[in-house]
PDB file of N, CA and C in Angstrom:
ATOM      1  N   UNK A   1       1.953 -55.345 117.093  1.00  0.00           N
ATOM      2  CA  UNK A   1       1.982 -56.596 116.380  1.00  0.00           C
ATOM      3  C   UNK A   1       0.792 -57.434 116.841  1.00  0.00           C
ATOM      4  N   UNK A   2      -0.054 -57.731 115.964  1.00  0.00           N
ATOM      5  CA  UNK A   2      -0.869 -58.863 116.533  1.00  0.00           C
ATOM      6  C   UNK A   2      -1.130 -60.335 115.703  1.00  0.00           C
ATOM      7  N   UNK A   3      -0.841 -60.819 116.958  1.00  0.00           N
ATOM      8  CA  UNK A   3      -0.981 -62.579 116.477  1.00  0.00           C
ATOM      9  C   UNK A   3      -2.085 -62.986 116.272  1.00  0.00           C
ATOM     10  N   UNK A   4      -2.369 -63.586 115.004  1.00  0.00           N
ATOM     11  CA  UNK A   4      -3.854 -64.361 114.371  1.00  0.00           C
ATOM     12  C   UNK A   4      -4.154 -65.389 115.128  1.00  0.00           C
ATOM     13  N   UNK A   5      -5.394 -65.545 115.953  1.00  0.00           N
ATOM     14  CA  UNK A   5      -5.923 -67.147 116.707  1.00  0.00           C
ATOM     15  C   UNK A   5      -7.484 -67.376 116.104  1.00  0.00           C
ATOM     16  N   UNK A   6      -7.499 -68.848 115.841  1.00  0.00           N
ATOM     17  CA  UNK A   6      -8.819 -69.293 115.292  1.00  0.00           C
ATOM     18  C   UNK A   6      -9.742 -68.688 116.335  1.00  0.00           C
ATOM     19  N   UNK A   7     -10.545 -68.346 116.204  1.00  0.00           N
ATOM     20  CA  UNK A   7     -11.955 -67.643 117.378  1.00  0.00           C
ATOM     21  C   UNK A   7     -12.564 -68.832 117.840  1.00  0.00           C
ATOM     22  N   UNK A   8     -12.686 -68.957 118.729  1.00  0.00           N
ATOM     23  CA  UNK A   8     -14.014 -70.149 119.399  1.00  0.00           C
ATOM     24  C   UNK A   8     -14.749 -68.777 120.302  1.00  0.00           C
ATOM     25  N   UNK A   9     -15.873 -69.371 119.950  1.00  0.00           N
ATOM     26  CA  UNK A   9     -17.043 -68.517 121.159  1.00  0.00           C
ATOM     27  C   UNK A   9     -16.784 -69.691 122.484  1.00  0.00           C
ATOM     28  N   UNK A  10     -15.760 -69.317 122.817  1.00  0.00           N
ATOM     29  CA  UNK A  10     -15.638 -70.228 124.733  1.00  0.00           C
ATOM     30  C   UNK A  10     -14.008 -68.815 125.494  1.00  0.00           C
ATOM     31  N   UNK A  11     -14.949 -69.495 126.574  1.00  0.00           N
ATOM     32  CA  UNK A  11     -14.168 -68.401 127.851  1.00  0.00           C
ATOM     33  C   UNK A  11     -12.515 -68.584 127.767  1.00  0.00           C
ATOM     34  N   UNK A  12     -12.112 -69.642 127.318  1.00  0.00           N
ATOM     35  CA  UNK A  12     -10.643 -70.023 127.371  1.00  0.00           C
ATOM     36  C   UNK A  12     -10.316 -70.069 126.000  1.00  0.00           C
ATOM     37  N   UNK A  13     -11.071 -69.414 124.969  1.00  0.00           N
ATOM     38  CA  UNK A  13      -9.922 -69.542 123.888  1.00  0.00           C
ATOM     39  C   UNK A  13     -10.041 -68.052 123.258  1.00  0.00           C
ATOM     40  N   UNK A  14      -8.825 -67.456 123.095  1.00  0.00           N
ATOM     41  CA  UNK A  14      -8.360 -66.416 122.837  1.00  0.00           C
ATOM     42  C   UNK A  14      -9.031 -65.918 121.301  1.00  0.00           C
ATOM     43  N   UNK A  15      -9.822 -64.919 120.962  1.00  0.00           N
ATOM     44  CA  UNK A  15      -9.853 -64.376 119.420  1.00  0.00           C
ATOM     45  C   UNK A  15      -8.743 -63.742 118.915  1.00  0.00           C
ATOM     46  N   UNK A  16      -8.262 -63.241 120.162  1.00  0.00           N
ATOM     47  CA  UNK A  16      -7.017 -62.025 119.275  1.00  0.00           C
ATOM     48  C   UNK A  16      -6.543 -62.184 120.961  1.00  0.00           C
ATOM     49  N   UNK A  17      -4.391 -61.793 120.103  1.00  0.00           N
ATOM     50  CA  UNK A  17      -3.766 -61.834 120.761  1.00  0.00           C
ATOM     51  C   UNK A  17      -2.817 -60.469 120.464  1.00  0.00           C
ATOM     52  N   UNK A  18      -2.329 -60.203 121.180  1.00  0.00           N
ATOM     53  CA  UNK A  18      -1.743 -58.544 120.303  1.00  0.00           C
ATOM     54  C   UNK A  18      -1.083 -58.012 121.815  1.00  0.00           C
ATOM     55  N   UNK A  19       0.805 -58.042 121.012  1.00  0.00           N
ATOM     56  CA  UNK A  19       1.428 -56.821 122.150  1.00  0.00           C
ATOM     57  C   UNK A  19       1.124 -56.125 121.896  1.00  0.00           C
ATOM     58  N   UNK A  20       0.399 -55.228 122.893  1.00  0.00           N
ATOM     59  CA  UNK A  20       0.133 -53.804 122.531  1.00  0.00           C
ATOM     60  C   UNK A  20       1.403 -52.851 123.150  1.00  0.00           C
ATOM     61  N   UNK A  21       2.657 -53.130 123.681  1.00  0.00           N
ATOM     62  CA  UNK A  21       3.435 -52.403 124.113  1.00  0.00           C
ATOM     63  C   UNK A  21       4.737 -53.296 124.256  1.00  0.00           C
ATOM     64  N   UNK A  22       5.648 -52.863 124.522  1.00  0.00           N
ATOM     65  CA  UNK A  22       6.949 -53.843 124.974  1.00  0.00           C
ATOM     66  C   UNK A  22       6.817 -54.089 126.152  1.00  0.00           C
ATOM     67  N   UNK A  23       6.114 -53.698 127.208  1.00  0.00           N
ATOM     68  CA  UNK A  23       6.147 -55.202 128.441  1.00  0.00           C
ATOM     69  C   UNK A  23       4.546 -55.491 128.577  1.00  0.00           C
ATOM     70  N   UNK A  24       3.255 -55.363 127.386  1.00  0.00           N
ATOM     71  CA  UNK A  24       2.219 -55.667 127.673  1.00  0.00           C
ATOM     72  C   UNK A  24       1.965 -56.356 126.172  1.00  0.00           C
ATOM     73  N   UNK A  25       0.837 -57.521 126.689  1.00  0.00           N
ATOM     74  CA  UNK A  25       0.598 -58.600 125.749  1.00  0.00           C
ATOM     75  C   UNK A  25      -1.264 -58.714 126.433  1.00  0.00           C
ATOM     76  N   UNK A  26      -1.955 -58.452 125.546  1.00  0.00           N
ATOM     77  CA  UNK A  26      -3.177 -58.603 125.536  1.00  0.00           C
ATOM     78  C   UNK A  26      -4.062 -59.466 124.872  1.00  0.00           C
ATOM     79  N   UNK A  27      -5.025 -60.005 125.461  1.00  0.00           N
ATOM     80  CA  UNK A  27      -6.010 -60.996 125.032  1.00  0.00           C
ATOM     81  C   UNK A  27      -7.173 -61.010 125.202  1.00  0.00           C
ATOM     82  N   UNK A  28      -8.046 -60.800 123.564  1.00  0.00           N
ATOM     83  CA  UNK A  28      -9.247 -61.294 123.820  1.00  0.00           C
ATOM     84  C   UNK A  28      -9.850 -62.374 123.454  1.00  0.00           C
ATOM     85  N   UNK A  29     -10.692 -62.390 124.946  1.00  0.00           N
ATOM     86  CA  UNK A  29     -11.309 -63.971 124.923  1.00  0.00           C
ATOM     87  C   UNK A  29     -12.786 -64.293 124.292  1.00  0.00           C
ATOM     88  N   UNK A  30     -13.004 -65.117 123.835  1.00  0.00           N
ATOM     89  CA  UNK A  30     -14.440 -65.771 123.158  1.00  0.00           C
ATOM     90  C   UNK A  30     -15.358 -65.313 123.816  1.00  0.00           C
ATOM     91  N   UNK A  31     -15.495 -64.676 125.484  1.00  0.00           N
ATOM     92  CA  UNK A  31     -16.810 -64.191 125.838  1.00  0.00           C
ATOM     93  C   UNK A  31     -16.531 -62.306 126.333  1.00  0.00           C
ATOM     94  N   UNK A  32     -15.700 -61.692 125.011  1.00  0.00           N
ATOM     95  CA  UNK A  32     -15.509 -61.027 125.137  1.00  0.00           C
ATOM     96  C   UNK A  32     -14.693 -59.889 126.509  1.00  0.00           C
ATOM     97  N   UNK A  33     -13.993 -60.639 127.023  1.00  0.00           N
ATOM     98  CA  UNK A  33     -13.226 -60.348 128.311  1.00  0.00           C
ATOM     99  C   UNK A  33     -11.605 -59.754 127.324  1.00  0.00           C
ATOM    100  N   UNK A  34     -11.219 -58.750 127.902  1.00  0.00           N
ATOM    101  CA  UNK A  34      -9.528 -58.488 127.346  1.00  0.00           C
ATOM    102  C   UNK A  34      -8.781 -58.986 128.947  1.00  0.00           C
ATOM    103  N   UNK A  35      -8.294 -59.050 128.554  1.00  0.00           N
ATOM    104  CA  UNK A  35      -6.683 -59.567 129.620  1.00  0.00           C
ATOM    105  C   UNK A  35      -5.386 -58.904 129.233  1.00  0.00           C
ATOM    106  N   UNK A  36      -4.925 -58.186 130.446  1.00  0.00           N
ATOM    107  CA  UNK A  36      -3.822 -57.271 130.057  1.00  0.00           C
ATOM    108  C   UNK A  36      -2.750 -58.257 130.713  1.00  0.00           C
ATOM    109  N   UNK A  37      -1.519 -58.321 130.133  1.00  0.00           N
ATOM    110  CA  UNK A  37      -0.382 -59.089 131.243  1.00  0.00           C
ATOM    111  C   UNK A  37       1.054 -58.670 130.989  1.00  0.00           C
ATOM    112  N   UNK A  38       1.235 -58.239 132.322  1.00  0.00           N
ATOM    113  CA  UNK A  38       2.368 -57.640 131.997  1.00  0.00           C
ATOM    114  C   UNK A  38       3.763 -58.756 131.824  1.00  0.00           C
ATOM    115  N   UNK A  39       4.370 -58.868 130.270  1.00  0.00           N
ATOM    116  CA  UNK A  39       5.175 -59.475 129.641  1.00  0.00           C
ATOM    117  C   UNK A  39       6.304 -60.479 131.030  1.00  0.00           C
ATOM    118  N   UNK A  40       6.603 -59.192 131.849  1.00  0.00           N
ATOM    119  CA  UNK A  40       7.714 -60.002 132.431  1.00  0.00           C
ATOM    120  C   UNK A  40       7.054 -60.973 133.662  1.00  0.00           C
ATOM    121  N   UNK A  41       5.743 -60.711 134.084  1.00  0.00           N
ATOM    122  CA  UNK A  41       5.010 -61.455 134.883  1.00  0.00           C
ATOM    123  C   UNK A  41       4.630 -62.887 134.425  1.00  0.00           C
ATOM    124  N   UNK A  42       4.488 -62.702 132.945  1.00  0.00           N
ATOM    125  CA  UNK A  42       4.542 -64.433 131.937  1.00  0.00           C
ATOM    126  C   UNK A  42       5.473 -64.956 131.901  1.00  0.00           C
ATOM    127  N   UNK A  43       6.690 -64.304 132.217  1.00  0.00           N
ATOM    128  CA  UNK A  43       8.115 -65.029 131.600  1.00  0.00           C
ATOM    129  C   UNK A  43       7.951 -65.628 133.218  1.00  0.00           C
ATOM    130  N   UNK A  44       7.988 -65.314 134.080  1.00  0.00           N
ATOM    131  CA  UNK A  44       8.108 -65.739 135.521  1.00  0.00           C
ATOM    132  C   UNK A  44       7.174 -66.457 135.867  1.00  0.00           C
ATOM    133  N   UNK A  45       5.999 -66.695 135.403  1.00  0.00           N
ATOM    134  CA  UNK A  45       4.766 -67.840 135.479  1.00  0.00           C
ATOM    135  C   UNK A  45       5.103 -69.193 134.232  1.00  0.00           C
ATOM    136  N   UNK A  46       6.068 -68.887 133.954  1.00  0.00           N
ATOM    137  CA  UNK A  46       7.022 -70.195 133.022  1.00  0.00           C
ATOM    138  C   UNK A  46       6.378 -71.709 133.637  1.00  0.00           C
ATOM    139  N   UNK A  47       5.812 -72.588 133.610  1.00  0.00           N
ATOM    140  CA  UNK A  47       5.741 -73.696 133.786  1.00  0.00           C
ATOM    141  C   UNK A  47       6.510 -74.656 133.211  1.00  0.00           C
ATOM    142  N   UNK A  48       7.358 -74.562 132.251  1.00  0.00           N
ATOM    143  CA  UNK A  48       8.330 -75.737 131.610  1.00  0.00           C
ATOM    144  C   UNK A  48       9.026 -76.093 132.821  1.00  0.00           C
ATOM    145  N   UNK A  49       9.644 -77.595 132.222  1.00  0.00           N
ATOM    146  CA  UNK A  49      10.195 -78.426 133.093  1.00  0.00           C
ATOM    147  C   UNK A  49      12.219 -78.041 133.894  1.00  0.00           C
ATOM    148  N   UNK A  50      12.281 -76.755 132.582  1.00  0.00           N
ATOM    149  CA  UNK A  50      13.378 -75.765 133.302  1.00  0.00           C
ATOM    150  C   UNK A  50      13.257 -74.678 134.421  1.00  0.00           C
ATOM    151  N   UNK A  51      11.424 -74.733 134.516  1.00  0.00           N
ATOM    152  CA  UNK A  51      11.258 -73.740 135.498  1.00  0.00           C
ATOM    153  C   UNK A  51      10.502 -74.085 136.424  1.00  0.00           C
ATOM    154  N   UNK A  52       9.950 -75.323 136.442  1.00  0.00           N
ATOM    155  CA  UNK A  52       9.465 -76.013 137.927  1.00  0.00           C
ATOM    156  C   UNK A  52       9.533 -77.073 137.591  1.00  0.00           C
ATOM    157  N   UNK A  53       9.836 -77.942 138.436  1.00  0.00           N
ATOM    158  CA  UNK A  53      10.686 -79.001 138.804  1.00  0.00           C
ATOM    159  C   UNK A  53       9.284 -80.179 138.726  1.00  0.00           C
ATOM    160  N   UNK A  54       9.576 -81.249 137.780  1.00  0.00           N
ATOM    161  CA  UNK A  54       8.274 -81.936 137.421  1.00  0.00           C
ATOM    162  C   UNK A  54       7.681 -82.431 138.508  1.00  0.00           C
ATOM    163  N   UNK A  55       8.713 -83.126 139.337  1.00  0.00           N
ATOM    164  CA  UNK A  55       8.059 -83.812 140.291  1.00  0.00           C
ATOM    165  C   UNK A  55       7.787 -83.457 141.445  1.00  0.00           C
ATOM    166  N   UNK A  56       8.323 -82.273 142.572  1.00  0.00           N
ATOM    167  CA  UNK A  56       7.423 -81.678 143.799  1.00  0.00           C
ATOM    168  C   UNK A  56       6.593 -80.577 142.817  1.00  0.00           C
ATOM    169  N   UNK A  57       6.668 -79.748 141.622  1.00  0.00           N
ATOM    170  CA  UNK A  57       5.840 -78.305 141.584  1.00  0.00           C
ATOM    171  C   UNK A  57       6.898 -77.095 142.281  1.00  0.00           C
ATOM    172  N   UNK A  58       8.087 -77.439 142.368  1.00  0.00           N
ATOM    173  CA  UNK A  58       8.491 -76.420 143.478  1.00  0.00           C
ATOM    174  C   UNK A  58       9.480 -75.491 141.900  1.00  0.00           C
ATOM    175  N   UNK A  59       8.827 -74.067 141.813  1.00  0.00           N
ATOM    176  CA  UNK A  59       9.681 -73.103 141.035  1.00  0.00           C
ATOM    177  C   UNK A  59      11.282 -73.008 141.183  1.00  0.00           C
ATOM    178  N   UNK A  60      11.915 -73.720 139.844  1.00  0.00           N
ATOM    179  CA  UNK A  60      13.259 -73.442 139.833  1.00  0.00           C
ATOM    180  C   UNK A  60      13.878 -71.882 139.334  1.00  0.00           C
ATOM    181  N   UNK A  61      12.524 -71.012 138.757  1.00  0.00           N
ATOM    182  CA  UNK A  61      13.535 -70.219 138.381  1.00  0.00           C
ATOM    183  C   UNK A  61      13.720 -68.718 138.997  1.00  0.00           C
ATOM    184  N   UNK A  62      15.153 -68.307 139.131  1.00  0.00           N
ATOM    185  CA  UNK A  62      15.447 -67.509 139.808  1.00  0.00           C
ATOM    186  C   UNK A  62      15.338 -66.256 139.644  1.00  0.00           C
ATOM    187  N   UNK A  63      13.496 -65.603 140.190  1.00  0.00           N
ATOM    188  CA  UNK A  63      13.544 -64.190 139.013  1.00  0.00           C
ATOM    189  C   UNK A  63      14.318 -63.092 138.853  1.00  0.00           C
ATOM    190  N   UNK A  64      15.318 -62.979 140.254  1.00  0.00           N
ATOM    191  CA  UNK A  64      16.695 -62.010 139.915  1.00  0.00           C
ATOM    192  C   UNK A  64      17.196 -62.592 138.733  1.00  0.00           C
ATOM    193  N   UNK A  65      17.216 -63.680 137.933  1.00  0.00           N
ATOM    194  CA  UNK A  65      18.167 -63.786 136.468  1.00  0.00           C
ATOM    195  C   UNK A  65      17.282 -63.354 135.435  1.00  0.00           C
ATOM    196  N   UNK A  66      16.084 -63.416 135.934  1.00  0.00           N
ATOM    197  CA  UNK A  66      15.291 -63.101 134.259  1.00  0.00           C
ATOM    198  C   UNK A  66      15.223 -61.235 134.600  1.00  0.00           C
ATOM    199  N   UNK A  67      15.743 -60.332 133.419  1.00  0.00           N
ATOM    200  CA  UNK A  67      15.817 -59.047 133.253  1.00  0.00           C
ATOM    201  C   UNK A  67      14.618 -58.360 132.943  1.00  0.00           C
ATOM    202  N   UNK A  68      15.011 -57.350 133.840  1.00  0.00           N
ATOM    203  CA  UNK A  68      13.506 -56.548 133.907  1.00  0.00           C
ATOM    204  C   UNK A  68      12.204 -56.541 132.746  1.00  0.00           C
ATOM    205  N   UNK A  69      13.818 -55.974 131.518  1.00  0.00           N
ATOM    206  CA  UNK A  69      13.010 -55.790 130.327  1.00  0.00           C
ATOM    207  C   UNK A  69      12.858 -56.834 129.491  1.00  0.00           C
ATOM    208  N   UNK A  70      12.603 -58.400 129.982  1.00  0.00           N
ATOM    209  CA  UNK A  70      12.474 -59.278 129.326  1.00  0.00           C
ATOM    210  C   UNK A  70      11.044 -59.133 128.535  1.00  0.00           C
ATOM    211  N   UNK A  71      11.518 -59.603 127.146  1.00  0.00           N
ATOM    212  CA  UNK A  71      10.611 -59.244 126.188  1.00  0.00           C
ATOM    213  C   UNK A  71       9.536 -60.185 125.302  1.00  0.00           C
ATOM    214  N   UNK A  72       8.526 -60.492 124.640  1.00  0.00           N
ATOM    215  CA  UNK A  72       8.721 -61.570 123.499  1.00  0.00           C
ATOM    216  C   UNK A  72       9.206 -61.261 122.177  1.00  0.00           C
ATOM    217  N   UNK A  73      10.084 -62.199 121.888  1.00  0.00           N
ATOM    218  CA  UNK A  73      10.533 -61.962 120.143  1.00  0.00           C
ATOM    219  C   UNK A  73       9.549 -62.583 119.411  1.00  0.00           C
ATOM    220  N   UNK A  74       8.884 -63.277 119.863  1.00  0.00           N
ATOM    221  CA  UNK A  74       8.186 -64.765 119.112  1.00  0.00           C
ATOM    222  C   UNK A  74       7.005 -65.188 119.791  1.00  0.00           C
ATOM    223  N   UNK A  75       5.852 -65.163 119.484  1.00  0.00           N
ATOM    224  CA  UNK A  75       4.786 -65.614 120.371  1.00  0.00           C
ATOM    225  C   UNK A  75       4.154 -66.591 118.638  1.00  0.00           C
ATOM    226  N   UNK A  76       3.480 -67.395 118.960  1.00  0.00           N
ATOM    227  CA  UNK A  76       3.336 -68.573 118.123  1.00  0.00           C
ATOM    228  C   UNK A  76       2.096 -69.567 119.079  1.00  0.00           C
ATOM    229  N   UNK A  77       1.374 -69.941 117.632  1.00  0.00           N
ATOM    230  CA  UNK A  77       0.172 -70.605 118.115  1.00  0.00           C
ATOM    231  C   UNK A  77       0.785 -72.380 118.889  1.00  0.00           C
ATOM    232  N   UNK A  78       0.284 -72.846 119.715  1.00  0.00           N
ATOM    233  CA  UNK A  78       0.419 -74.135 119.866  1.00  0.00           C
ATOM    234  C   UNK A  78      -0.363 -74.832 119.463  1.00  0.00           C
ATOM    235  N   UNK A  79      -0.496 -75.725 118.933  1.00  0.00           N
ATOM    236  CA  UNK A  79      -2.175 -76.486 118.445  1.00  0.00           C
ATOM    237  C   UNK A  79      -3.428 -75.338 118.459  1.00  0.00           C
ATOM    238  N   UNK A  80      -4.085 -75.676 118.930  1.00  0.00           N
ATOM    239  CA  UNK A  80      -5.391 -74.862 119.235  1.00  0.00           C
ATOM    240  C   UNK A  80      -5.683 -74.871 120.921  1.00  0.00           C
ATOM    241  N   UNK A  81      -4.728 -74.967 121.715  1.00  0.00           N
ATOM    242  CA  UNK A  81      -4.720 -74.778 122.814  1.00  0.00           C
ATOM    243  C   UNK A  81      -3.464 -74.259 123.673  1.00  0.00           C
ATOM    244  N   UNK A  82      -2.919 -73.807 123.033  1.00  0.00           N
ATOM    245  CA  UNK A  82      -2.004 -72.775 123.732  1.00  0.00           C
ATOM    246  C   UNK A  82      -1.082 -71.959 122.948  1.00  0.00           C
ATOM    247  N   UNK A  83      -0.271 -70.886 123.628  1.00  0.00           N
ATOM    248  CA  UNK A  83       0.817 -70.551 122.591  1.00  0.00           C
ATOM    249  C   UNK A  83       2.366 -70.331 123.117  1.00  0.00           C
ATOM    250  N   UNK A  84       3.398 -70.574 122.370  1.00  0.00           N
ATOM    251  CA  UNK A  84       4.268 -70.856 122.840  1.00  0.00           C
ATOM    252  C   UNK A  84       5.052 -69.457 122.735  1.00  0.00           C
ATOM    253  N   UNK A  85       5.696 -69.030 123.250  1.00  0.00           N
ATOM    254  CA  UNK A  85       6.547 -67.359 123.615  1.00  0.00           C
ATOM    255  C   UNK A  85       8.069 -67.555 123.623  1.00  0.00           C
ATOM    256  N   UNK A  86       8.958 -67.177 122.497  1.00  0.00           N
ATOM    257  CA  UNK A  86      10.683 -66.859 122.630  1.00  0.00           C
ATOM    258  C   UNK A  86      10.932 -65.892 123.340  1.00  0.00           C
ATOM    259  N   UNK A  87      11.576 -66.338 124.037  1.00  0.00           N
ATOM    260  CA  UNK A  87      12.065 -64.407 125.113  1.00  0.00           C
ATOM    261  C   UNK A  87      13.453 -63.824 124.767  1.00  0.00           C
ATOM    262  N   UNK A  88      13.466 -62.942 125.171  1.00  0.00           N
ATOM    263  CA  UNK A  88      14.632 -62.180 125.054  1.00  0.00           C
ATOM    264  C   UNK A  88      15.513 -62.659 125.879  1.00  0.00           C
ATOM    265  N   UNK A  89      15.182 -63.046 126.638  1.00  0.00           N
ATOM    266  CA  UNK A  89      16.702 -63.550 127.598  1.00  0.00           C
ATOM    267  C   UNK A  89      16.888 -65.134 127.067  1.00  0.00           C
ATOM    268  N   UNK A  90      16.598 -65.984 125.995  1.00  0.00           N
ATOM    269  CA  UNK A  90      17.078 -66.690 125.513  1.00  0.00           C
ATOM    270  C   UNK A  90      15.825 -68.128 125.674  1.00  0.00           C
ATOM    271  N   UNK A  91      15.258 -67.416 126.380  1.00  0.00           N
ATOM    272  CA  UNK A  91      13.815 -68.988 127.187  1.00  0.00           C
ATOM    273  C   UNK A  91      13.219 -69.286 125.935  1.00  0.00           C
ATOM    274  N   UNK A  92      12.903 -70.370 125.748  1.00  0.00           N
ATOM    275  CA  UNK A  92      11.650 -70.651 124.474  1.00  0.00           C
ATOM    276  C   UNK A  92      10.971 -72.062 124.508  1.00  0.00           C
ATOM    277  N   UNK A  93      11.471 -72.356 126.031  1.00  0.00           N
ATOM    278  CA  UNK A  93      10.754 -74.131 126.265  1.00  0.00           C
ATOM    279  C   UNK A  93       9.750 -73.826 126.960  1.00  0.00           C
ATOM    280  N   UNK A  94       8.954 -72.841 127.348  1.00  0.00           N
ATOM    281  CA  UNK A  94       7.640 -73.250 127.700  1.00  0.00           C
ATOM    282  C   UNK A  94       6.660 -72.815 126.646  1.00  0.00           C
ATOM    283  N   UNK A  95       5.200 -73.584 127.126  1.00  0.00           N
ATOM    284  CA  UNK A  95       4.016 -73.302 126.851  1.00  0.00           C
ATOM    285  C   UNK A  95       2.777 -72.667 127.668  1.00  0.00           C
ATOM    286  N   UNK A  96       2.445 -71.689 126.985  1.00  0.00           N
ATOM    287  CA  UNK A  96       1.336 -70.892 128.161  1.00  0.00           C
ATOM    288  C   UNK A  96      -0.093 -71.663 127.513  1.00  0.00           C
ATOM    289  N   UNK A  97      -0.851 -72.717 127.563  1.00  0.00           N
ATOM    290  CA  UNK A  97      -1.945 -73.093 127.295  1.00  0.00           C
ATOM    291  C   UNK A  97      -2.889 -72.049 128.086  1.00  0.00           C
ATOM    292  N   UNK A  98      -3.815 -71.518 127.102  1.00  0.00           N
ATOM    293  CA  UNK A  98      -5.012 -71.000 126.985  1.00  0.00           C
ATOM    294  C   UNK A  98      -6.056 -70.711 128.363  1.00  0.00           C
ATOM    295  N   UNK A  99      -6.086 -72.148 128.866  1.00  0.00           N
ATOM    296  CA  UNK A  99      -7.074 -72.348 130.277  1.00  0.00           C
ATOM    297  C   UNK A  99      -5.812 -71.697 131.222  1.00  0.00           C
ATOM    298  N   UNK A 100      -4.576 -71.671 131.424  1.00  0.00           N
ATOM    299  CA  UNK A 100      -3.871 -71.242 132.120  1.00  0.00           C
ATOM    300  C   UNK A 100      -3.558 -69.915 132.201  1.00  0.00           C
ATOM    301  N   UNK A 101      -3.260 -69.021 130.848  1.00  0.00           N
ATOM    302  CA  UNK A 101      -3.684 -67.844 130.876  1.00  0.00           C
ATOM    303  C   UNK A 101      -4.489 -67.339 131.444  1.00  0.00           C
ATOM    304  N   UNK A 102      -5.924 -67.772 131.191  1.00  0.00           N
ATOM    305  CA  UNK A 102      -7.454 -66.953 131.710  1.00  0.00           C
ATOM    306  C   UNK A 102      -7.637 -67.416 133.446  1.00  0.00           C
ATOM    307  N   UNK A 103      -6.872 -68.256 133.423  1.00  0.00           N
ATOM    308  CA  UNK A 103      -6.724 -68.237 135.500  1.00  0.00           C
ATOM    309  C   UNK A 103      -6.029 -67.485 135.716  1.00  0.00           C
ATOM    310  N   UNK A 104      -4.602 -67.387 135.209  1.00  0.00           N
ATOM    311  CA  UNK A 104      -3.779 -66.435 135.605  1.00  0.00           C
ATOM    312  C   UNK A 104      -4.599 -64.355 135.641  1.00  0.00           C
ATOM    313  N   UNK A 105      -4.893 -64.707 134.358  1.00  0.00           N
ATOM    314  CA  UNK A 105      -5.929 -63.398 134.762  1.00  0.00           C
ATOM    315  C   UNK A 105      -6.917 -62.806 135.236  1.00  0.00           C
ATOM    316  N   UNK A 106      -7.894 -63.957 135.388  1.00  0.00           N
ATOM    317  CA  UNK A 106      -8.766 -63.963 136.477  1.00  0.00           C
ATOM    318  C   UNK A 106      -8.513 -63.906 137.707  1.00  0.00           C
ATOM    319  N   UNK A 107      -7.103 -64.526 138.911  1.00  0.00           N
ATOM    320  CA  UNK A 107      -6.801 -64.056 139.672  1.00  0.00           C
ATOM    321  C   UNK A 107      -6.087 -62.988 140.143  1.00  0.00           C
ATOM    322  N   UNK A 108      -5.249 -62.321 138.919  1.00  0.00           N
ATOM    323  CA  UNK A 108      -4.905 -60.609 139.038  1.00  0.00           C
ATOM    324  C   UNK A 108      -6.078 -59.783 139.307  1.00  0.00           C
ATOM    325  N   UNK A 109      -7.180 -60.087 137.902  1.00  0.00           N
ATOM    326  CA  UNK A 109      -8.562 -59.305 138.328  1.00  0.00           C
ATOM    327  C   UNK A 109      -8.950 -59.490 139.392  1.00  0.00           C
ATOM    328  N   UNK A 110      -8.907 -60.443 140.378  1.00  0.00           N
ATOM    329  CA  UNK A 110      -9.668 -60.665 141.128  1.00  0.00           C
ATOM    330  C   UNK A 110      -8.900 -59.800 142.305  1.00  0.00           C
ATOM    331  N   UNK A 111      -7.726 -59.882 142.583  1.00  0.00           N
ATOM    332  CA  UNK A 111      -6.776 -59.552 143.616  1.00  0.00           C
ATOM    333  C   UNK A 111      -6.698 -58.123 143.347  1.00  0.00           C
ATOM    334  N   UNK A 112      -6.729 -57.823 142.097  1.00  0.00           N
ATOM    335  CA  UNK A 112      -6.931 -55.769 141.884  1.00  0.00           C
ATOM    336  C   UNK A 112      -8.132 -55.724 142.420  1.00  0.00           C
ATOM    337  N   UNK A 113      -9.139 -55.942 142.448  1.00  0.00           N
ATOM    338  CA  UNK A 113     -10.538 -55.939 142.647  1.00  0.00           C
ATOM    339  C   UNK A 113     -11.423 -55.494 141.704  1.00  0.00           C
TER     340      UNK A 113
END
């Protein structure tokens, strides 16, 4: 399945978005970079205000409850700066904005080497 995104030629905005598998969700970016992420590693990098706590930053959610094979049903553009993801285990209040993605994958790349 792949999700349609307006193209910008910039490092943080996605041309194409596309599960390529049931726990992988891939992205390419405006300076031609792909980003692989594995599905249940996004559901657990959740930033909504059900999954870290607004005011210390401290992660409320408990990843023994979210299931292995948590999935997306629903991935959906947000404005032009992020996109929002329904999960299978019932989540659908966060937003993964764009600049947050490409950190998140830049420090996997970086930590695989």
């Amino acid at each position: 399945m792949v999700y349609p995104v307006k193209a910008q030629d910039s490092r943080i905005v996605p041309t194409e978005i596309s599960q390529t598998g049931p726990r992988v969700l891939s992205i390419h970016w405006g300076d031609g970079v792909e980003s692989i992420f594995e599905v249940r590693a996004l559901r657990l990098a959740c930033a909504c205000a059900l999954c870290v706590d607004e005011w210390t930053g401290e992660y409320k959610l408990d990843p023994s409850k979210v299931p292995e094979d948590v999935h997306p049903t629903r991935v959906n553009s947000v404005g032009r700066y992020a996109i929002g993801i329904d999960w299978s285990d019932g989540h659908d209040s966060g937003i993964y904005p764009f600049e947050r993605l490409r950190e998140l994958a830049d420090r996997d790349a970086e930590r695989l080497g």
